[in-house]
C-alpha atoms as a PDB file:
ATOM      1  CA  UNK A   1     110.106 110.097 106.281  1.00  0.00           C
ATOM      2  CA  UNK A   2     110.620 113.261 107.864  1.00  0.00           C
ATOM      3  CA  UNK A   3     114.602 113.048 106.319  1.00  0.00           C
ATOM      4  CA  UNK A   4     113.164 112.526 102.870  1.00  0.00           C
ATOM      5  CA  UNK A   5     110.964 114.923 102.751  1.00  0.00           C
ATOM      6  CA  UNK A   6     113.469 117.573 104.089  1.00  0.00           C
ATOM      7  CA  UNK A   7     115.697 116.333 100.880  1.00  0.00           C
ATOM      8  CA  UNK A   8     112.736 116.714  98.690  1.00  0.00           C
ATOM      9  CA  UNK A   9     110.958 120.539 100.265  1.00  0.00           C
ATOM     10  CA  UNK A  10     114.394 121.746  99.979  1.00  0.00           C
ATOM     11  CA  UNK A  11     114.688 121.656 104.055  1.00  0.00           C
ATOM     12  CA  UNK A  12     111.335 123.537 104.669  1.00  0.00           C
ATOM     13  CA  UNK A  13     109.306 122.956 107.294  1.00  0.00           C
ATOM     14  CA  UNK A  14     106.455 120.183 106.945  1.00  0.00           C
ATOM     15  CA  UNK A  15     103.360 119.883 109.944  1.00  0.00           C
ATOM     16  CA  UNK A  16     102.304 115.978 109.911  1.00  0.00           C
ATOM     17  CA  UNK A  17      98.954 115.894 111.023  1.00  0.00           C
ATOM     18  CA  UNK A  18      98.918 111.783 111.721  1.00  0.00           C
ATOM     19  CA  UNK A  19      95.083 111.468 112.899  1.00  0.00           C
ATOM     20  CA  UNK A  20      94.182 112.817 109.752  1.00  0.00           C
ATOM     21  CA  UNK A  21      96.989 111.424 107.199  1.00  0.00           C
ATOM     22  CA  UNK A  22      97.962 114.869 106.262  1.00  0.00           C
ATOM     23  CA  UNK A  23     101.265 116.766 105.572  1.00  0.00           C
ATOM     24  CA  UNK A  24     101.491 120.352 105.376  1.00  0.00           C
ATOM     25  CA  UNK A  25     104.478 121.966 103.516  1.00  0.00           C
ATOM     26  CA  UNK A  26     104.503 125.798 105.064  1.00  0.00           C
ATOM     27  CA  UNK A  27     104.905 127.667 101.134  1.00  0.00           C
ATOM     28  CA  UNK A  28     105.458 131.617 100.880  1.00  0.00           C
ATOM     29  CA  UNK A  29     101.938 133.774 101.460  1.00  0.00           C
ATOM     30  CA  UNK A  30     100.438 134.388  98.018  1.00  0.00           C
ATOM     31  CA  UNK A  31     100.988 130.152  96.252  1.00  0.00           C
ATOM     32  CA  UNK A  32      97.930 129.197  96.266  1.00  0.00           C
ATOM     33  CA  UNK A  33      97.173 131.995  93.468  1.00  0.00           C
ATOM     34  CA  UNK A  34      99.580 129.937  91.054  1.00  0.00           C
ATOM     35  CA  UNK A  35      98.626 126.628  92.248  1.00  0.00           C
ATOM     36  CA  UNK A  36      98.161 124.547  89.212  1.00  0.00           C
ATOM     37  CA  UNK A  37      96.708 121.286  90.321  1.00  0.00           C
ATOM     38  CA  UNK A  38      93.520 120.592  91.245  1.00  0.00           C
ATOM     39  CA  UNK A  39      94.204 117.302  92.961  1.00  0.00           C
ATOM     40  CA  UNK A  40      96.535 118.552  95.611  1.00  0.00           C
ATOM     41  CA  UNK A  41      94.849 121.105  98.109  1.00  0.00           C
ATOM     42  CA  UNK A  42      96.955 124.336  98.778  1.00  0.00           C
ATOM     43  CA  UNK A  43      95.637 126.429 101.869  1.00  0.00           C
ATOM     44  CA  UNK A  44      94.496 130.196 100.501  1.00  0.00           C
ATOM     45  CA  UNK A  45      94.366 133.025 102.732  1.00  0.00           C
ATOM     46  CA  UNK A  46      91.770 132.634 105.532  1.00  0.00           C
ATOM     47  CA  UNK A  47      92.801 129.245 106.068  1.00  0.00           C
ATOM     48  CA  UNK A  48      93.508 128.321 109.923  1.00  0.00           C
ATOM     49  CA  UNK A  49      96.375 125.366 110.442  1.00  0.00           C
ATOM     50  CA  UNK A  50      97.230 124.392 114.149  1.00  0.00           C
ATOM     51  CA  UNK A  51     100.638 124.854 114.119  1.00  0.00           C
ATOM     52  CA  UNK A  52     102.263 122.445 116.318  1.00  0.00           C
ATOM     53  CA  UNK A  53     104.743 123.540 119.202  1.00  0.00           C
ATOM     54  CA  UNK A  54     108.102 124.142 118.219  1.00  0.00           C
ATOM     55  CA  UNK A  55     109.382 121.758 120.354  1.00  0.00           C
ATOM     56  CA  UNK A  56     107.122 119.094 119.380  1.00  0.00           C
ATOM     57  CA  UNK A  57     108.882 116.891 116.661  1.00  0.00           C
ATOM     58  CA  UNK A  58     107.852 113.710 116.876  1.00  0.00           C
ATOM     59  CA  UNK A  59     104.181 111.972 117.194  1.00  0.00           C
ATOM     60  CA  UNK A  60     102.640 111.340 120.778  1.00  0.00           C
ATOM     61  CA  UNK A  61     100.282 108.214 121.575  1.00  0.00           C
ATOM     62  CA  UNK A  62      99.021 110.151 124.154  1.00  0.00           C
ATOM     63  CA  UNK A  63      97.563 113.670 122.594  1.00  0.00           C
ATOM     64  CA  UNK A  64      97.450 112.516 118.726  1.00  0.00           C
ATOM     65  CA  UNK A  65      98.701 116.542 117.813  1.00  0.00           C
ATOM     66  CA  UNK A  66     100.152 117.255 115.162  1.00  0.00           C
ATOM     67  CA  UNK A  67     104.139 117.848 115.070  1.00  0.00           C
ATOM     68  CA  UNK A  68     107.394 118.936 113.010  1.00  0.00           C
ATOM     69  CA  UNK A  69     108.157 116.440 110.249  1.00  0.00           C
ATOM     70  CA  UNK A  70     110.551 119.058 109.355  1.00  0.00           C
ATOM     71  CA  UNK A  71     111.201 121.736 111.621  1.00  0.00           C
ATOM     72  CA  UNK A  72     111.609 125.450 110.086  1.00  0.00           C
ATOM     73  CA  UNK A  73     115.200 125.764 110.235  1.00  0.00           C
ATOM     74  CA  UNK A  74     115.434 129.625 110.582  1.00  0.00           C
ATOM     75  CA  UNK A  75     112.849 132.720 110.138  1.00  0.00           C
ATOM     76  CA  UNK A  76     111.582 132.907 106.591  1.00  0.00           C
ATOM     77  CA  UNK A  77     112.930 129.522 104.985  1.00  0.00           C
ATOM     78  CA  UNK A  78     109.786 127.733 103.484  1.00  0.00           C
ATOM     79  CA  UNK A  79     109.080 125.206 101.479  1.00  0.00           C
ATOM     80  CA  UNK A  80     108.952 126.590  97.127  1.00  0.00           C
ATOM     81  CA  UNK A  81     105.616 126.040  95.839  1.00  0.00           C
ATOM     82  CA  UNK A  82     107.568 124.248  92.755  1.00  0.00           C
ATOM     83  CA  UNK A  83     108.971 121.861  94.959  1.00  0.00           C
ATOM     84  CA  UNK A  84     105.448 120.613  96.612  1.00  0.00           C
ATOM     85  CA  UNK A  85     103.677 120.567  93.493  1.00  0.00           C
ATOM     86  CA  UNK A  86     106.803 118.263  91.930  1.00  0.00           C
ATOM     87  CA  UNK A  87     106.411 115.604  95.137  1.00  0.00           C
ATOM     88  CA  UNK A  88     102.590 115.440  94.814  1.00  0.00           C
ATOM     89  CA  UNK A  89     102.959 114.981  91.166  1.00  0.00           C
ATOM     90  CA  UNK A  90     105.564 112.529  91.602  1.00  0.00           C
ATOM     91  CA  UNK A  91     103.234 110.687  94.199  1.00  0.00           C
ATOM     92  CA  UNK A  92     106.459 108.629  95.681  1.00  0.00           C
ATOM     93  CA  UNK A  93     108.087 108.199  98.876  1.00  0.00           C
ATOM     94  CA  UNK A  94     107.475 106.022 101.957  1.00  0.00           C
ATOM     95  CA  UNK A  95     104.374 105.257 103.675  1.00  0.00           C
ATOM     96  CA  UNK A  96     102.878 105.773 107.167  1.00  0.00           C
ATOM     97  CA  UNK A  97     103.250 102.697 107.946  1.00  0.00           C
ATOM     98  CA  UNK A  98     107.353 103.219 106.901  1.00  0.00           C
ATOM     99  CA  UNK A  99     107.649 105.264 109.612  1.00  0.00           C
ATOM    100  CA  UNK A 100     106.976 102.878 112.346  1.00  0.00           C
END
């Protein structure tokens, strides 16, 4: 999973949240303002997100956290808005359970 969605995001970093089914694609400050669909949640200002250790890239039995499904690559590079929006539009990809 975490390979195909680095293909997809363009390489930005992604927080899977696991306990809670969730991905987060990190997007530059200011996306939510041109989000365009109401189906897919984007985080506005204000918004807290745990961000997982850096070091912390793969899911642990033990604590549940969250971790890196794609870890930022270098200061700055995030994910395009346009990218997100096309895979949650597109709705495709592997499943949890895939990633066993």
């Amino acid at each position: 999973m975490s390979d195909w969605l680095a293909r997809c995001l363009g390489g930005g970093p992604v927080i899977h949240d696991r306990r809670f089914r969730r991905y987060y694609a990190l997007v530059p400050p200011g996306s939510a303002q041109a989000w365009c669909q109401p189906t897919v949640e984007c985080l506005t200002e204000g918004t807290h997100l745990g961000v997982p250790r850096v070091d912390r890239t793969e899911f642990d039995e033990r604590t549940h956290a969250s971790y890196w499904a794609v870890r930022v690559a270098r200061p700055g590079h995030l994910c395009t808005a346009a990218a997100v929006l096309a895979l949650a539009m597109a709705g495709l990809g592997p499943t949890d359970e895939d990633e066993s």
